[in-house]
N, C-alpha and C. Protein backbone atom coordinates (compact mmCIF):
# COMPACT_ATOMS: atom_id res chain seq x y z
N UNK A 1 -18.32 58.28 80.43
CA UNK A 1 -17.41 57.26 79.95
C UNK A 1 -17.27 56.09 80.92
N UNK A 2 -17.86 55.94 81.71
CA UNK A 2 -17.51 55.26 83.07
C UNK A 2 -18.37 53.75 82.76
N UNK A 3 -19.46 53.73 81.17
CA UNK A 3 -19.93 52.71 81.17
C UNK A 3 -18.89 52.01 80.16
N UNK A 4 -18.26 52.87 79.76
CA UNK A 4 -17.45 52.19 78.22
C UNK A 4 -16.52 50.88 78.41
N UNK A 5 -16.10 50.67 79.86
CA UNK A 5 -15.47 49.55 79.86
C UNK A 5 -16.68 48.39 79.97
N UNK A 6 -17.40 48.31 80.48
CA UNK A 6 -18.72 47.41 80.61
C UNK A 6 -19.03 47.15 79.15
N UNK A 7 -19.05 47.61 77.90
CA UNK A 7 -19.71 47.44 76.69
C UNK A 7 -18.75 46.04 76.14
N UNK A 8 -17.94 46.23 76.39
CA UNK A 8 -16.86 44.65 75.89
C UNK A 8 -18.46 43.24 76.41
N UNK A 9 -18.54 43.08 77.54
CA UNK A 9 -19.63 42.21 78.31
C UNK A 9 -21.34 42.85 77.93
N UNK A 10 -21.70 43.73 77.31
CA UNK A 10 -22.69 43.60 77.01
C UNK A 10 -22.63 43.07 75.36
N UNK A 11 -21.77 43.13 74.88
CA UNK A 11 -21.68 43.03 73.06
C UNK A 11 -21.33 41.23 72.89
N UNK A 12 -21.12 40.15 74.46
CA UNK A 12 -20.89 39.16 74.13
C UNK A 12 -22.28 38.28 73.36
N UNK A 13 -23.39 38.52 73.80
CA UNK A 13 -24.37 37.75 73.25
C UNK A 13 -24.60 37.81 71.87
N UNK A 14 -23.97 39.34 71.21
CA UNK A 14 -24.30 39.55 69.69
C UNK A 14 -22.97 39.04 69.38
N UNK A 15 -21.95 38.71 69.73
CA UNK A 15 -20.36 38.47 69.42
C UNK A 15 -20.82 37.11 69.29
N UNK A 16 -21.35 36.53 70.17
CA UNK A 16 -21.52 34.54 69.91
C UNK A 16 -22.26 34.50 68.86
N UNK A 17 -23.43 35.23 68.66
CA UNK A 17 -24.60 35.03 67.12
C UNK A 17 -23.46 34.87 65.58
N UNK A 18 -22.87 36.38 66.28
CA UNK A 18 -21.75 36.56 64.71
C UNK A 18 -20.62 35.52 64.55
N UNK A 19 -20.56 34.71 65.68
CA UNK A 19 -19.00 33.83 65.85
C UNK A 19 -19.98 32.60 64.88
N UNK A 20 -21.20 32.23 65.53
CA UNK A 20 -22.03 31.20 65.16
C UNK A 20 -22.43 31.41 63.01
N UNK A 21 -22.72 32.81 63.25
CA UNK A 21 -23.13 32.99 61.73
C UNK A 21 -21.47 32.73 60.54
N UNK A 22 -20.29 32.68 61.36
CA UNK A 22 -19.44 32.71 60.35
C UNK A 22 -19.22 31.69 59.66
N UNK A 23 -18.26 32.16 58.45
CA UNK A 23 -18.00 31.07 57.75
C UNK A 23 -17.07 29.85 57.94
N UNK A 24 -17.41 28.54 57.60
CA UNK A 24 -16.64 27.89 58.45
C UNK A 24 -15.18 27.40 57.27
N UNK A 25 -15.65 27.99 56.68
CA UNK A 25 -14.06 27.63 55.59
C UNK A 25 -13.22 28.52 55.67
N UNK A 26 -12.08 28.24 56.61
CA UNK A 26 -10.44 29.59 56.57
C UNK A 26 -9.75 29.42 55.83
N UNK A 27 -9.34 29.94 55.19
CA UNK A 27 -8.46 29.70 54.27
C UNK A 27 -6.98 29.64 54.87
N UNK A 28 -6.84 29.97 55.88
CA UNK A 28 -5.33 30.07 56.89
C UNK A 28 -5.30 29.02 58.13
N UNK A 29 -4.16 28.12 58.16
CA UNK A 29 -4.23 27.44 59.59
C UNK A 29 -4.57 28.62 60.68
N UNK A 30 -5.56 28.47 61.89
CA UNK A 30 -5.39 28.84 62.87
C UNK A 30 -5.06 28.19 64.06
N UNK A 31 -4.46 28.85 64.62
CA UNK A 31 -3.96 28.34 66.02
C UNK A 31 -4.66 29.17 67.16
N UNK A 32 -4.68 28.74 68.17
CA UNK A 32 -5.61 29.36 69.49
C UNK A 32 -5.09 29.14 70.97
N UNK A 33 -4.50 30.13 71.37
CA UNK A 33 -4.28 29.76 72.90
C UNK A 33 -4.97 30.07 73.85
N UNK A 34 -5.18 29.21 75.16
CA UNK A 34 -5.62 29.84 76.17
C UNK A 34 -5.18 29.20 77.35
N UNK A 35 -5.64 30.20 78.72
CA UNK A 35 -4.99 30.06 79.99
C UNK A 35 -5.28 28.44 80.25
N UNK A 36 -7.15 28.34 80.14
CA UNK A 36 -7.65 27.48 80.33
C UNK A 36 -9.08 26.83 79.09
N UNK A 37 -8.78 25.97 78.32
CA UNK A 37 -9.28 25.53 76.91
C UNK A 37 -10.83 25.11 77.63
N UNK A 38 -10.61 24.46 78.86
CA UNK A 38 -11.71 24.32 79.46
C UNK A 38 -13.18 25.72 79.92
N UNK A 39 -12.25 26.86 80.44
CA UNK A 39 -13.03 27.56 81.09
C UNK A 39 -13.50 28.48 79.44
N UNK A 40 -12.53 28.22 78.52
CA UNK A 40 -12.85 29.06 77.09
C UNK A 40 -13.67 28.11 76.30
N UNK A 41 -14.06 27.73 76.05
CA UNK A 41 -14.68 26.35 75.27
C UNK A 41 -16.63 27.00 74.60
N UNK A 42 -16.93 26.96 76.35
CA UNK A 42 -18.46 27.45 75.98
C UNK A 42 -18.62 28.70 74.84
N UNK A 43 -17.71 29.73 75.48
CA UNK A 43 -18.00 30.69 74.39
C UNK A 43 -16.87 31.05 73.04
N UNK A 44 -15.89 29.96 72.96
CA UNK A 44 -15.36 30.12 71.76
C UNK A 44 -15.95 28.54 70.75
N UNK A 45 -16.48 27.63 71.67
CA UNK A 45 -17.43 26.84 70.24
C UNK A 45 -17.52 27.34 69.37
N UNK A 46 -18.34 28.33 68.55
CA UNK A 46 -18.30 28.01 67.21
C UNK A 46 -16.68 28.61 66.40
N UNK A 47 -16.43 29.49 66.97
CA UNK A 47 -15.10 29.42 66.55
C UNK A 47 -14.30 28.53 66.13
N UNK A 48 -13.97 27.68 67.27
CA UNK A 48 -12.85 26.91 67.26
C UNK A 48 -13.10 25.73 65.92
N UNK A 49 -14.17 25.40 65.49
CA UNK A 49 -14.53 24.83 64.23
C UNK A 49 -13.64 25.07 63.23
N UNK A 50 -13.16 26.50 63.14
CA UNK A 50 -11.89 26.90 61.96
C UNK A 50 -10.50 26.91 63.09
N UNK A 51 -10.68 26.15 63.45
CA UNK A 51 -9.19 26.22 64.79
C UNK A 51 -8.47 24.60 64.13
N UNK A 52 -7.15 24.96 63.49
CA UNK A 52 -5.71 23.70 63.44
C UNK A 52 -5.60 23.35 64.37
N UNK A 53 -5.21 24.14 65.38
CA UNK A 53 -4.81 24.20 66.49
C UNK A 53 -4.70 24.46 67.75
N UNK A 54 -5.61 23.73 68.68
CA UNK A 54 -5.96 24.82 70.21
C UNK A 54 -5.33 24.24 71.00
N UNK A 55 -4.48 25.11 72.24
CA UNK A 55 -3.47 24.80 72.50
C UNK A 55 -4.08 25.68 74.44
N UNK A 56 -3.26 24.98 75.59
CA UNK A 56 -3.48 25.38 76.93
C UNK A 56 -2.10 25.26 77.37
N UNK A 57 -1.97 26.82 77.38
CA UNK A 57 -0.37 27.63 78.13
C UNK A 57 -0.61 27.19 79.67
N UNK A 58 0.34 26.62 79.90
CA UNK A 58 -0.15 26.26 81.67
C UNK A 58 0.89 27.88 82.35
N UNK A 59 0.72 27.38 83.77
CA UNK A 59 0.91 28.98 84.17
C UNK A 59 0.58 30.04 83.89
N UNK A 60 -0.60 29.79 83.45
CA UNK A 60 -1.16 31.31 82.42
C UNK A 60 -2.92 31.51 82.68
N UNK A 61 -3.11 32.72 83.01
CA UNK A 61 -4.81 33.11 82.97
C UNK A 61 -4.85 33.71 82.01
N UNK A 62 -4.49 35.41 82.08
CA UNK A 62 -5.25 36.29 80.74
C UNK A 62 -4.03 36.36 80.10
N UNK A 63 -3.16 37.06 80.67
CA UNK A 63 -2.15 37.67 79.68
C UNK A 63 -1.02 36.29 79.58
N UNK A 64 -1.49 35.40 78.63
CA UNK A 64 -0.62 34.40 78.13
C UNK A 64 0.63 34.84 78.05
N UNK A 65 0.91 35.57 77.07
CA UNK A 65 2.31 35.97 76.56
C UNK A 65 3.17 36.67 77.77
N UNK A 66 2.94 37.40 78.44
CA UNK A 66 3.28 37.99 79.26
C UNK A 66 3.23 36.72 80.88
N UNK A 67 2.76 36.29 81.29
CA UNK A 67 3.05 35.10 82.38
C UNK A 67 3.64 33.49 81.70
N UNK A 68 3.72 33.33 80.85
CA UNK A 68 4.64 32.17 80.35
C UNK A 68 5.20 32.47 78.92
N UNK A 69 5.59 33.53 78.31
CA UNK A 69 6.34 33.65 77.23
C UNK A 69 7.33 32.40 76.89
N UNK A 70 7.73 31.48 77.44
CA UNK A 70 8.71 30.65 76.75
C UNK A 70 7.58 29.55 75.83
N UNK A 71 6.42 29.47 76.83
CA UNK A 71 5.27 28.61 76.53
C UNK A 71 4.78 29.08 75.07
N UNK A 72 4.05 29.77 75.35
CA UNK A 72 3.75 30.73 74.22
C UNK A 72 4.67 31.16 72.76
N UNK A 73 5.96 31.58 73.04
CA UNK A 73 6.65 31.48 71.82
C UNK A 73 7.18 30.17 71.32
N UNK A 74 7.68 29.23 72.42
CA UNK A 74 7.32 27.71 71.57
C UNK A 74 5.89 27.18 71.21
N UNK A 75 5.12 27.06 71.40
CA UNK A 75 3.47 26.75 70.76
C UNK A 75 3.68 27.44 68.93
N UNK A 76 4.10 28.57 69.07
CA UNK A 76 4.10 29.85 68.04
C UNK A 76 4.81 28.85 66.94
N UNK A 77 5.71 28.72 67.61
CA UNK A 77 7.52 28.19 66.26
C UNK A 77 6.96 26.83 66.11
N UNK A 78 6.63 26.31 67.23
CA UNK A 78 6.00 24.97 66.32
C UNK A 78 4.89 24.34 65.62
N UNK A 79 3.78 26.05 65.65
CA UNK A 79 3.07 25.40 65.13
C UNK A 79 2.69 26.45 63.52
N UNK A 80 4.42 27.26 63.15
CA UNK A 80 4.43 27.65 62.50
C UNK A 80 5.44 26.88 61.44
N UNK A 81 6.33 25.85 62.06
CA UNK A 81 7.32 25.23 61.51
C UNK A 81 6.61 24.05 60.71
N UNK A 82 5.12 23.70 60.51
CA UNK A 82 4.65 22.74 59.88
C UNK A 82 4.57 22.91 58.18
């Protein structure tokens, strides 16, 4: 079991093909946060194509919600209040 955390980083090259093969019509606003929109960009491109909304929590690396929660639940309310 000692490789099972490593498989998240080997499954990214087939994860970008499938992000690239999707469809680009959502039927739902999405919204998208991250620590840094910059350092996320390369590998959420084709994604973000169905993205309303991408948004950079400052004070924040991985666990957004958890290191700036006030950030994060305002982004949430306002970009659910539209």
């Amino acid at each position: 079991m000692r490789h099972a955390g490593f498989e998240l980083y080997r499954s990214l090259d087939q994860d970008e093909r499938d992000n690239a093969a999707a469809p680009t019509d959502t039927p739902a606003p999405l919204l998208t946060a991250s620590g840094s929109l910059a350092a996320a960009r390369p590998s959420l491109s084709p994604m973000l194509r169905n993205v309303t909304r991408a948004v950079e929590i400052p004070k924040s690396g991985h666990w957004l919600a958890k290191e700036n929660p006030a950030a994060v639940a305002g982004e949430i309310l306002e970009f659910t209040a539209r």
